[in-house]
Protein backbone atom coordinates (compact mmCIF):
# COMPACT_ATOMS: atom_id res chain seq x y z
CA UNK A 1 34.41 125.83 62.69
CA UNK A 2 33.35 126.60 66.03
CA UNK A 3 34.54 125.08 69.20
CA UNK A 4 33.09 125.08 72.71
CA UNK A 5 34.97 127.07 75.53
CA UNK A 6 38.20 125.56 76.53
CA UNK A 7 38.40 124.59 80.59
CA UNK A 8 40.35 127.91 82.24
CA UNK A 9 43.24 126.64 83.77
CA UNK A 10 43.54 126.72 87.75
CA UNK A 11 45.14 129.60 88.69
CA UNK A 12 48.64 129.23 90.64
CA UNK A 13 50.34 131.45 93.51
CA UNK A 14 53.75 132.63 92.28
CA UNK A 15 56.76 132.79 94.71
CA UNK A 16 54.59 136.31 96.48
CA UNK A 17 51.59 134.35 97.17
CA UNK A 18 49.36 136.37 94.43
CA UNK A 19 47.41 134.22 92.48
CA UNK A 20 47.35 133.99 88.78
CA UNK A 21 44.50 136.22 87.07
CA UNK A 22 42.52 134.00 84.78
CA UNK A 23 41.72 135.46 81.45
CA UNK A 24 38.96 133.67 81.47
CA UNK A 25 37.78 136.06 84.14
CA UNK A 26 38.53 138.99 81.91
CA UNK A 27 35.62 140.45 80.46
CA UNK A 28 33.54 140.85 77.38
CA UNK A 29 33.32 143.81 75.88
CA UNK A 30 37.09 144.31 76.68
CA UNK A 31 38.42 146.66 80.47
CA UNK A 32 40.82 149.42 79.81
CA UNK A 33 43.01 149.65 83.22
CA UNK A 34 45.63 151.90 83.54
CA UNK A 35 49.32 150.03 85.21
CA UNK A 36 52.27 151.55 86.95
CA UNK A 37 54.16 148.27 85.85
CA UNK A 38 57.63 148.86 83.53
CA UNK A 39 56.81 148.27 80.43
CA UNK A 40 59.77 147.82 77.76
CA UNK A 41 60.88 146.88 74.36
CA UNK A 42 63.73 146.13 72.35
CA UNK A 43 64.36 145.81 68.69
CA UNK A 44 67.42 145.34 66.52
CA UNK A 45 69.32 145.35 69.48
CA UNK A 46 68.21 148.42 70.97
CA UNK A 47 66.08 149.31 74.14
CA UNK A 48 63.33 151.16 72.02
CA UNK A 49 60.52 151.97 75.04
CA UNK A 50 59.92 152.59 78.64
CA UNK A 51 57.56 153.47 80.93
CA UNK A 52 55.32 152.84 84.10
CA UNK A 53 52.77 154.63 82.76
CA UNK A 54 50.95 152.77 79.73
CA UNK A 55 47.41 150.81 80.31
CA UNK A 56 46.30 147.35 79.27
CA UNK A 57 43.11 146.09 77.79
CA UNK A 58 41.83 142.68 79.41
CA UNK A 59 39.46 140.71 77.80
CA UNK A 60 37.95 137.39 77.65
CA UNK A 61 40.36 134.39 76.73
CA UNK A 62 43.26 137.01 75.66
CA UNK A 63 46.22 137.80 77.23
CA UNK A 64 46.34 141.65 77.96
CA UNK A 65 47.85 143.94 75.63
CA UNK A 66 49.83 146.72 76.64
CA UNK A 67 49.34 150.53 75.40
CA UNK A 68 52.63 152.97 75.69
CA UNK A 69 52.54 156.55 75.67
CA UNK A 70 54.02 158.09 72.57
CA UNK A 71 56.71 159.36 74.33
CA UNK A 72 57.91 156.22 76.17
CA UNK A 73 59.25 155.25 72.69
CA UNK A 74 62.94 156.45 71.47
CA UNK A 75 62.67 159.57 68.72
CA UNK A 76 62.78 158.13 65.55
CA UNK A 77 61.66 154.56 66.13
CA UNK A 78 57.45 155.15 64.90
CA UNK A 79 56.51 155.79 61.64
CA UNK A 80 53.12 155.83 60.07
CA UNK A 81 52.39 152.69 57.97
CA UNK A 82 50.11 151.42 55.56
CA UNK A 83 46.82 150.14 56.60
CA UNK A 84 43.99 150.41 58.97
CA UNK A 85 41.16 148.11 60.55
CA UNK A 86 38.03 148.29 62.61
CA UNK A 87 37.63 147.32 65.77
CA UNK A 88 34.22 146.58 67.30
CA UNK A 89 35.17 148.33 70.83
CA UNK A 90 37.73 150.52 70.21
CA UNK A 91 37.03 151.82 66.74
CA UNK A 92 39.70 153.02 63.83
CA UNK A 93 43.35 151.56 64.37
CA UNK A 94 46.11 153.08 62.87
CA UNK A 95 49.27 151.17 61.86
CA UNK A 96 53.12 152.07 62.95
CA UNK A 97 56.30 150.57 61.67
CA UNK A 98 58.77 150.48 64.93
CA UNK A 99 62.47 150.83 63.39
CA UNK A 100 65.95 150.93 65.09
CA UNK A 101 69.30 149.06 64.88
CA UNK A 102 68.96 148.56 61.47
CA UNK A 103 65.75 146.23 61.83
CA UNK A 104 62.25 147.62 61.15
CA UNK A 105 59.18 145.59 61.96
CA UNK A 106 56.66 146.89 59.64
CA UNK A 107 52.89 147.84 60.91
CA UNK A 108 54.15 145.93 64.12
CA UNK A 109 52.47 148.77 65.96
CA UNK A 110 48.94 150.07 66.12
CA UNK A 111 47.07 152.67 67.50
CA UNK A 112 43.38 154.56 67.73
CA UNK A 113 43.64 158.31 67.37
CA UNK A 114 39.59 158.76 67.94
CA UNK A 115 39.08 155.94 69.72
CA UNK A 116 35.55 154.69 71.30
CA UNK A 117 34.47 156.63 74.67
CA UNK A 118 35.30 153.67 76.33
CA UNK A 119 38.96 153.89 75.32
CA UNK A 120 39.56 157.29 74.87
CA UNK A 121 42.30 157.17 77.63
CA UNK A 122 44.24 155.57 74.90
CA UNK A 123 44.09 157.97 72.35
CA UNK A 124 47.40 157.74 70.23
CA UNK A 125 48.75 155.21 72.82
CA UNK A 126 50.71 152.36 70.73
CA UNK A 127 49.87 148.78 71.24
CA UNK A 128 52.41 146.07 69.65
CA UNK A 129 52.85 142.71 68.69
CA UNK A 130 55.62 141.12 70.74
CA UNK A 131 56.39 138.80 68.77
CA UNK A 132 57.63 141.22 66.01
CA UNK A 133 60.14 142.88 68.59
CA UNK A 134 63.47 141.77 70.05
CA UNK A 135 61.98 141.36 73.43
CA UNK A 136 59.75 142.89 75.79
CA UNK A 137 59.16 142.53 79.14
CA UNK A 138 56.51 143.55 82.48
CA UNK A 139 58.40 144.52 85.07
CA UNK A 140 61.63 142.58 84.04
CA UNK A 141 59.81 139.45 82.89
CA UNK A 142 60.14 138.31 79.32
CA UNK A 143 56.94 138.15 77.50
CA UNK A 144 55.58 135.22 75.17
CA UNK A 145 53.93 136.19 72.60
CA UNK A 146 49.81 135.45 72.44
CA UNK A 147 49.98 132.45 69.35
CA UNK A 148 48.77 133.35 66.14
CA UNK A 149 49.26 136.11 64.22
CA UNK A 150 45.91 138.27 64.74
CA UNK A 151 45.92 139.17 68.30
CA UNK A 152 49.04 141.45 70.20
CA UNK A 153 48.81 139.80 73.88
CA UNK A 154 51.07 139.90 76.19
CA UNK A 155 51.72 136.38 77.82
CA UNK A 156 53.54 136.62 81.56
CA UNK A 157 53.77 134.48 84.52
CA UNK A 158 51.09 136.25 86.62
CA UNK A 159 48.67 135.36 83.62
CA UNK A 160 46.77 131.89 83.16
CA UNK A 161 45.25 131.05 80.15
CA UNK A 162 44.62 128.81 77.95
CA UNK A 163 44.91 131.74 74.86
CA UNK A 164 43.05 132.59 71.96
CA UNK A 165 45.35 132.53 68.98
CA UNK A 166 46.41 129.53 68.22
CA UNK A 167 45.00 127.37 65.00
CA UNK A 168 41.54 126.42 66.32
CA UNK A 169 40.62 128.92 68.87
CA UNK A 170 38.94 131.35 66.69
CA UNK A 171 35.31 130.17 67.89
CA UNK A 172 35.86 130.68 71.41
């Protein structure tokens, strides 16, 4: 069933003064931007990744999603898993299984090894679901997780929404 286009919330000034960005704002087809913001993970109890040098995709009614550098993850923690899909702007994703402290989170991970010219900054960069990891968190903030179980957003303060995810937002 499709639904009309939810009213944006208003953007708010955090404690700096910096407004909120609406995703609403964000575009369609999706931006690539590379960040210098600390980007890391945890799972079964273990810091897993970090870095200041991954990029995030922003697009229309999504919370961005964060790509890491290979090597901001711990040795051992990636393995290839099962699966693929298609996306329409970034092309063929490959699936990873993120393992450590005894947990694994399987195909929690994803990644485009050829990806679309658009993208191809982000070739074998790994993208996640937060909400299959311990925690994450932009420069010290904990994320929430974008609702549902398609999409891999990253939901922080400096971020307004409302999301796509949830049960009745796929038309939007």
């Amino acid at each position: 069933m499709f639904r009309s286009r939810p009213k944006p919330e208003k953007p708010r000034a955090g404690p700096d003064g910096v407004l909120q960005e609406s995703v609403w704002d964000y575009p369609r087809p999706p931006r690539l931007e590379r960040t210098h913001r600390r980007i890391e993970i945890w799972l079964g109890g273990e810091k897993i990744a970090d870095t200041t040098a991954a990029y995030r995709v922003l697009e229309t009614s999504h919370p961005p999603g964060y790509y890491l550098p290979p090597e901001a993850f711990s040795p051992g923690v990636l393995s290839r898993a099962q699966g693929s899909s298609m996306c329409e702007f970034k092309g063929a994703a490959t699936y990873w299984t993120l393992s450590a402290g005894g947990k694994a989170a399987q195909a929690a991970g994803w990644s485009y090894e050829s990806p679309t010219p658009a993208f191809r900054d982000i070739a074998g960069y790994i993208a996640l679901y937060p909400g299959q990891m311990d925690e994450c968190r932009v420069d010290g903030e904990i994320v929430i997780p974008q609702p549902g179980t398609f999409y891999g957003g990253w939901i922080t303060s400096d971020v307004a929404g409302p999301f796509k995810g949830a049960a009745g937002t796929m038309g939007w």
